[in-house]
C-alpha atoms as a PDB file:
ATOM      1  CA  UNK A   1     -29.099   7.821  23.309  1.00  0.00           C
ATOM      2  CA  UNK A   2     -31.927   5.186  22.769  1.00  0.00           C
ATOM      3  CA  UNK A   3     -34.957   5.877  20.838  1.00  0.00           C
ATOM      4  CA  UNK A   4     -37.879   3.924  20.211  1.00  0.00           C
ATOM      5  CA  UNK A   5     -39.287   3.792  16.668  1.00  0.00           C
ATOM      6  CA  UNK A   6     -43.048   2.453  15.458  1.00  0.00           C
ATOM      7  CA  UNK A   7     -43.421   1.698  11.748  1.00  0.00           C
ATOM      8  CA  UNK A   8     -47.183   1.236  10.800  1.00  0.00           C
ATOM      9  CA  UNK A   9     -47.365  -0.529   7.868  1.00  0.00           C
ATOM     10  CA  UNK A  10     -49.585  -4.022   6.719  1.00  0.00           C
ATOM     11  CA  UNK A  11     -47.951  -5.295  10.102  1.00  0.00           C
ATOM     12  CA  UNK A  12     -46.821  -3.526  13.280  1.00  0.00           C
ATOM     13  CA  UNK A  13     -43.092  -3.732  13.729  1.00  0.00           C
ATOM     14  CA  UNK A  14     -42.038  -2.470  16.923  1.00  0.00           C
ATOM     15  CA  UNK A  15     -37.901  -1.868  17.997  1.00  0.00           C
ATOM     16  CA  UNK A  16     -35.753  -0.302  19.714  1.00  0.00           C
ATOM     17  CA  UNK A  17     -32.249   0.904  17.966  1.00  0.00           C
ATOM     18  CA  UNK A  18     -29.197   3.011  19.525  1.00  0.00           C
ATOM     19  CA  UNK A  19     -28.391   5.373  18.348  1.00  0.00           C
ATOM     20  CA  UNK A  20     -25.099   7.662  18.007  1.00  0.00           C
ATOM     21  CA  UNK A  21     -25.227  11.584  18.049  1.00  0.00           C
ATOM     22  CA  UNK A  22     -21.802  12.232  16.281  1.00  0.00           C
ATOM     23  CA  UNK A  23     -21.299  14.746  19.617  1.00  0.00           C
ATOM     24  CA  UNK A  24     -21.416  11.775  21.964  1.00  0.00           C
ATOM     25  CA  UNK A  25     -18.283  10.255  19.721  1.00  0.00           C
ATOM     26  CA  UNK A  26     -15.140  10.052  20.617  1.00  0.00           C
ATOM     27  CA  UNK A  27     -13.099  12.344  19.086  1.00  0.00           C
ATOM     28  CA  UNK A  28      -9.626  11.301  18.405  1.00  0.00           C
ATOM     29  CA  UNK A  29      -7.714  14.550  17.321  1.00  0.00           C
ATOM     30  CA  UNK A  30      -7.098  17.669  19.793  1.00  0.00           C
ATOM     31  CA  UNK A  31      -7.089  21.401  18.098  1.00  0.00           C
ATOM     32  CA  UNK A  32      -8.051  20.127  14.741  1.00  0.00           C
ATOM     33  CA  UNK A  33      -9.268  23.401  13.857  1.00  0.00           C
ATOM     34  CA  UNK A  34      -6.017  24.925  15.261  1.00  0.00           C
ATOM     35  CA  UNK A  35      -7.594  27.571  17.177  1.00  0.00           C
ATOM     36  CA  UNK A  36      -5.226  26.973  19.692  1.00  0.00           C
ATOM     37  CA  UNK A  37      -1.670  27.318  17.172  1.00  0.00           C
ATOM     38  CA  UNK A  38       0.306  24.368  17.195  1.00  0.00           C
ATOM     39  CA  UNK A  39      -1.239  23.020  20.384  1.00  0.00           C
ATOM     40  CA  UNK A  40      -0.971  19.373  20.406  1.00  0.00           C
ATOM     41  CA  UNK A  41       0.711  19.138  17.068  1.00  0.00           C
ATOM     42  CA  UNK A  42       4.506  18.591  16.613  1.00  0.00           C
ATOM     43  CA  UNK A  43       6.483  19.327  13.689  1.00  0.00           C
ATOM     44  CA  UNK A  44       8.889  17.374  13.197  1.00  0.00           C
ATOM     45  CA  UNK A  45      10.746  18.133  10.017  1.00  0.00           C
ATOM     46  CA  UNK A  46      14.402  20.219  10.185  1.00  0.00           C
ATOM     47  CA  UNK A  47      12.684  24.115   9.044  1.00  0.00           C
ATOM     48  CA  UNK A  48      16.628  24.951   7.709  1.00  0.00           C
ATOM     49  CA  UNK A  49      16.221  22.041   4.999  1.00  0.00           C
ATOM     50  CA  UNK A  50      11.986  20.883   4.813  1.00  0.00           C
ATOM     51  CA  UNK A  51      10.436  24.005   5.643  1.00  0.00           C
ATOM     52  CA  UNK A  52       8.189  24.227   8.567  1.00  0.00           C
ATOM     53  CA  UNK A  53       4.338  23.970   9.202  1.00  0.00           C
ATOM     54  CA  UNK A  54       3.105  27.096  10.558  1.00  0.00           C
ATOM     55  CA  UNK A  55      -0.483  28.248  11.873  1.00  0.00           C
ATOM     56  CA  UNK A  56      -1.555  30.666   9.315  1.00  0.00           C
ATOM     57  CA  UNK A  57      -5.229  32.423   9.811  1.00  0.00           C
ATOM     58  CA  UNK A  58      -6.027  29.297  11.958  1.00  0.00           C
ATOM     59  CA  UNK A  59      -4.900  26.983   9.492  1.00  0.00           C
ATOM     60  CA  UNK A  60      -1.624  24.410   9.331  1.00  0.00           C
ATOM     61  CA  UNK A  61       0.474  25.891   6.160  1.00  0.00           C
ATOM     62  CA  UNK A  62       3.563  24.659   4.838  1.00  0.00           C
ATOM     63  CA  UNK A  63       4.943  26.404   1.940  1.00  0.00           C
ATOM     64  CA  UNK A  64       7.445  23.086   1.286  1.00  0.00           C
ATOM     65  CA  UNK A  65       7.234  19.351   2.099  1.00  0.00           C
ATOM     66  CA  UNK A  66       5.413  19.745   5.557  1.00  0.00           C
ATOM     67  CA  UNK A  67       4.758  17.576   8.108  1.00  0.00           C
ATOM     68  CA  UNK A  68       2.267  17.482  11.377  1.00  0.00           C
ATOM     69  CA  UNK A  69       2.176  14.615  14.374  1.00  0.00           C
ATOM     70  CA  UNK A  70       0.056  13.657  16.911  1.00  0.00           C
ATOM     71  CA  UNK A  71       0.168  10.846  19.447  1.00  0.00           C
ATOM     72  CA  UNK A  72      -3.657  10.158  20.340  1.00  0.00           C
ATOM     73  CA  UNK A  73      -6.049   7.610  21.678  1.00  0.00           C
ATOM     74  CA  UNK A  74      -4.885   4.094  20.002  1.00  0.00           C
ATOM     75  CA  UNK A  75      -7.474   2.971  17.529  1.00  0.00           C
ATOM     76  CA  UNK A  76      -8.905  -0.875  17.586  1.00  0.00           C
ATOM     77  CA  UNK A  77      -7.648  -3.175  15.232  1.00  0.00           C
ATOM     78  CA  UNK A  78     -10.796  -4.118  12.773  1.00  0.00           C
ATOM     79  CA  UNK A  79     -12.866  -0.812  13.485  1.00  0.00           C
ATOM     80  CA  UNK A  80     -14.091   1.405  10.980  1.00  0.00           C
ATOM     81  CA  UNK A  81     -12.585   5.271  11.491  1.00  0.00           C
ATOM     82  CA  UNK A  82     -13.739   8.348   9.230  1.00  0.00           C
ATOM     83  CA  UNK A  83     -11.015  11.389   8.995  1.00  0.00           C
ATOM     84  CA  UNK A  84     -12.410  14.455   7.739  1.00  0.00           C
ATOM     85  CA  UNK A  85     -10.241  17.539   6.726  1.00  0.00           C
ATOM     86  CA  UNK A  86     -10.401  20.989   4.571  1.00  0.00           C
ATOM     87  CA  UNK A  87      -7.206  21.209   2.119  1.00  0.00           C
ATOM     88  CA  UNK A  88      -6.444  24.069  -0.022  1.00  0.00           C
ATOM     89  CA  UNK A  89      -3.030  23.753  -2.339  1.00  0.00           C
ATOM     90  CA  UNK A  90      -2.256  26.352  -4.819  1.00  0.00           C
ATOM     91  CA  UNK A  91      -0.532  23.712  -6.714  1.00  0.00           C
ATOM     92  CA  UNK A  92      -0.720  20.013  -7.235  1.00  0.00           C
ATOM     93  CA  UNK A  93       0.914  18.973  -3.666  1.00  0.00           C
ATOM     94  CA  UNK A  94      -1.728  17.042  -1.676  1.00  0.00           C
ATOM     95  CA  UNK A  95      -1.997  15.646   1.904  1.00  0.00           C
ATOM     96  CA  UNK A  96      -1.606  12.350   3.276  1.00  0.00           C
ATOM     97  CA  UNK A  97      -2.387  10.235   6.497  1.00  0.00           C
ATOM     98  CA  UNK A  98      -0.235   7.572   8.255  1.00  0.00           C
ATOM     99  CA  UNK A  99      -0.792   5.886  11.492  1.00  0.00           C
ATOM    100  CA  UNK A 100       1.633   4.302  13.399  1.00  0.00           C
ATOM    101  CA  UNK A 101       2.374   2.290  16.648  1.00  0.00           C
ATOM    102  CA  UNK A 102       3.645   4.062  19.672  1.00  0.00           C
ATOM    103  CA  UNK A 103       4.330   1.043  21.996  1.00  0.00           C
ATOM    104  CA  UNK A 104       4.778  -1.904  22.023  1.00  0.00           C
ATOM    105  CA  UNK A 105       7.437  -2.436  19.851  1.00  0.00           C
ATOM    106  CA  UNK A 106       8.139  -3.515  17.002  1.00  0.00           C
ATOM    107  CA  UNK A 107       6.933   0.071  15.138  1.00  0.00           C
ATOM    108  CA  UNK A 108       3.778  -0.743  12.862  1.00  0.00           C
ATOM    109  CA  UNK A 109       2.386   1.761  10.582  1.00  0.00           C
ATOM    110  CA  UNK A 110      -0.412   1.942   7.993  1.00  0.00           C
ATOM    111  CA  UNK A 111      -0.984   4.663   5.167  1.00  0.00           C
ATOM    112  CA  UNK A 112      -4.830   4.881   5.179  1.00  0.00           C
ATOM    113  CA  UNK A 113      -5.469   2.710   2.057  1.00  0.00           C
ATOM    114  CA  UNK A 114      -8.739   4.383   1.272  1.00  0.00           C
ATOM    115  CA  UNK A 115      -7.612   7.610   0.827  1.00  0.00           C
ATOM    116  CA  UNK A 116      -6.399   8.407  -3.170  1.00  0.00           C
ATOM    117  CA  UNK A 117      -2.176   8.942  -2.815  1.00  0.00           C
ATOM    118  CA  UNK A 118      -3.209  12.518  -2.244  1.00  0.00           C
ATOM    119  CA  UNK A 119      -5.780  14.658  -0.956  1.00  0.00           C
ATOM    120  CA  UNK A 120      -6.002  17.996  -2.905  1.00  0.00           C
ATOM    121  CA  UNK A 121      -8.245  21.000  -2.744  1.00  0.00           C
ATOM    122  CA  UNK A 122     -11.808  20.282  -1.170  1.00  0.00           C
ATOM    123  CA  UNK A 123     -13.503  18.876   1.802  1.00  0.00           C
ATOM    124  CA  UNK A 124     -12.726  15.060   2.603  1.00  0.00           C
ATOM    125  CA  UNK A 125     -14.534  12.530   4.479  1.00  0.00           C
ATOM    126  CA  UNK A 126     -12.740   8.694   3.529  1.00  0.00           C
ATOM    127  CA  UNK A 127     -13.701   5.957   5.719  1.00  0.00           C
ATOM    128  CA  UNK A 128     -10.569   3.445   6.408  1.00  0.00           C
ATOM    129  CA  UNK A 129      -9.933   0.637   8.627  1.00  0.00           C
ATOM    130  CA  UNK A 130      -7.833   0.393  11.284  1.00  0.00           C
ATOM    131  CA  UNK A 131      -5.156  -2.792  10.435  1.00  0.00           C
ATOM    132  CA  UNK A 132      -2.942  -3.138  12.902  1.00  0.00           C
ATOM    133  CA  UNK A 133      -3.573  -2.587  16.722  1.00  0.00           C
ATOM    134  CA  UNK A 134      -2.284   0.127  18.973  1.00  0.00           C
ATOM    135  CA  UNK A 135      -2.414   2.478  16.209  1.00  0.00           C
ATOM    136  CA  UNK A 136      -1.597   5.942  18.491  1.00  0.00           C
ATOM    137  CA  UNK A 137       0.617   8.342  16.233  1.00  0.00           C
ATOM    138  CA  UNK A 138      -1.262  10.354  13.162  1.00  0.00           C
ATOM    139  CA  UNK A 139       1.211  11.640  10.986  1.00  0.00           C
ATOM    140  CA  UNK A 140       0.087  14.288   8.589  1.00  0.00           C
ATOM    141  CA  UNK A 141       2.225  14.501   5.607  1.00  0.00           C
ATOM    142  CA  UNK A 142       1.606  18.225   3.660  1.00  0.00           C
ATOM    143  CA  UNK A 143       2.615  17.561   0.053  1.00  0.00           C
ATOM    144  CA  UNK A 144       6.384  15.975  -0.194  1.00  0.00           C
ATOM    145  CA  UNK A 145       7.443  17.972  -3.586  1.00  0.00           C
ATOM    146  CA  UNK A 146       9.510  20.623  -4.570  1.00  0.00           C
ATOM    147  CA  UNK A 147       6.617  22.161  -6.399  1.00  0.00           C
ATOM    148  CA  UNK A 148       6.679  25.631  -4.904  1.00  0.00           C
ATOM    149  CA  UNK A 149       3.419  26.107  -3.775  1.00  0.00           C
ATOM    150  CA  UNK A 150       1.237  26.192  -0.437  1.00  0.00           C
ATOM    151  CA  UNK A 151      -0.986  24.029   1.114  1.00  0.00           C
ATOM    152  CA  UNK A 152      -2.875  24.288   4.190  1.00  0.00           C
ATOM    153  CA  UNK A 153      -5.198  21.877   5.965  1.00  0.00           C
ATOM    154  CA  UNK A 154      -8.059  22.712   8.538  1.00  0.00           C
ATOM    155  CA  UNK A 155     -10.755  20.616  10.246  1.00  0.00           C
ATOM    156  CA  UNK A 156      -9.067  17.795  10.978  1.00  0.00           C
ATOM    157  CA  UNK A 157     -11.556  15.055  12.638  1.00  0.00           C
ATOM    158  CA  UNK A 158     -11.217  11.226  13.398  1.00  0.00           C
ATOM    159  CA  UNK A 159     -14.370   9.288  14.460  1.00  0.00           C
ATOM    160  CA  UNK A 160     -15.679   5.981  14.667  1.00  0.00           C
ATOM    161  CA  UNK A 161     -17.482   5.563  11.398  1.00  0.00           C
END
């Protein structure tokens, strides 16, 4: 969308700026509000010795060390990305975000360095940039302890930031 903007001031500055409703984005995840159950997401952990991540009240919940995937549209090396998610954990587990490469090899991955280690209770927004290129797998990683608690995470959104 283009707008044009007039600022009247001592001087008249006239210029024309893009910009980008957060609708016309790409958005990078698929059933991020899980209305649609596991839909998209894989989870990959062994539920006999991990646990498993289930769709609980149209949330992801794991009850142990949970974990979600998904492949989706490789990010550019250098660009600015902004993940937003809801968390709730009834203990001190928290969530964390990997990417990694699908193809080519060799395998590349890349913990989100902005984010704190963990993301606890709360709405997030954290701003990170993409390091390596081809960056296609999110891996969703729901609080590795033995802490016997639950956490659940909702709202899950990558865009450009």
């Amino acid at each position: 969308m283009t707008r044009t903007i007039t600022l009247n001031l001592t001087k008249t500055i006239t210029g024309t700026i893009t910009i980008q409703d957060e609708a016309e984005q790409t958005e990078y995840i698929t059933n991020g509000d899980f209305s649609n159950g596991m839909t998209d997401w894989t989870n990959p952990l062994d539920p006999e010795s991990h646990g498993d991540t289930t769709v609980v009240d149209g949330k992801a919940s794991s009850a142990q060390a949970g974990n979600l995937y998904q492949i989706i549209t490789p990010l550019t090396q250098g660009q600015q990305y902004t993940i937003r998610c809801d968390v709730v954990s009834s203990g001190t587990r928290g969530v964390r975000f990997n990417f990694a490469t699908v193809d080519p090899a060799p395998y590349a991955s890349q913990q989100v360095p902005e984010a704190p280690d963990k993301l606890t209770t709360g709405s997030h927004a954290v701003t990170f940039t993409a390091t390596e290129a081809g960056l296609a797998e999110l891996a969703i990683d729901l609080g590795s302890s033995a802490e016997p608690s639950t956490i659940t995470i909702d709202n899950i959104s990558i865009l450009p930031a």
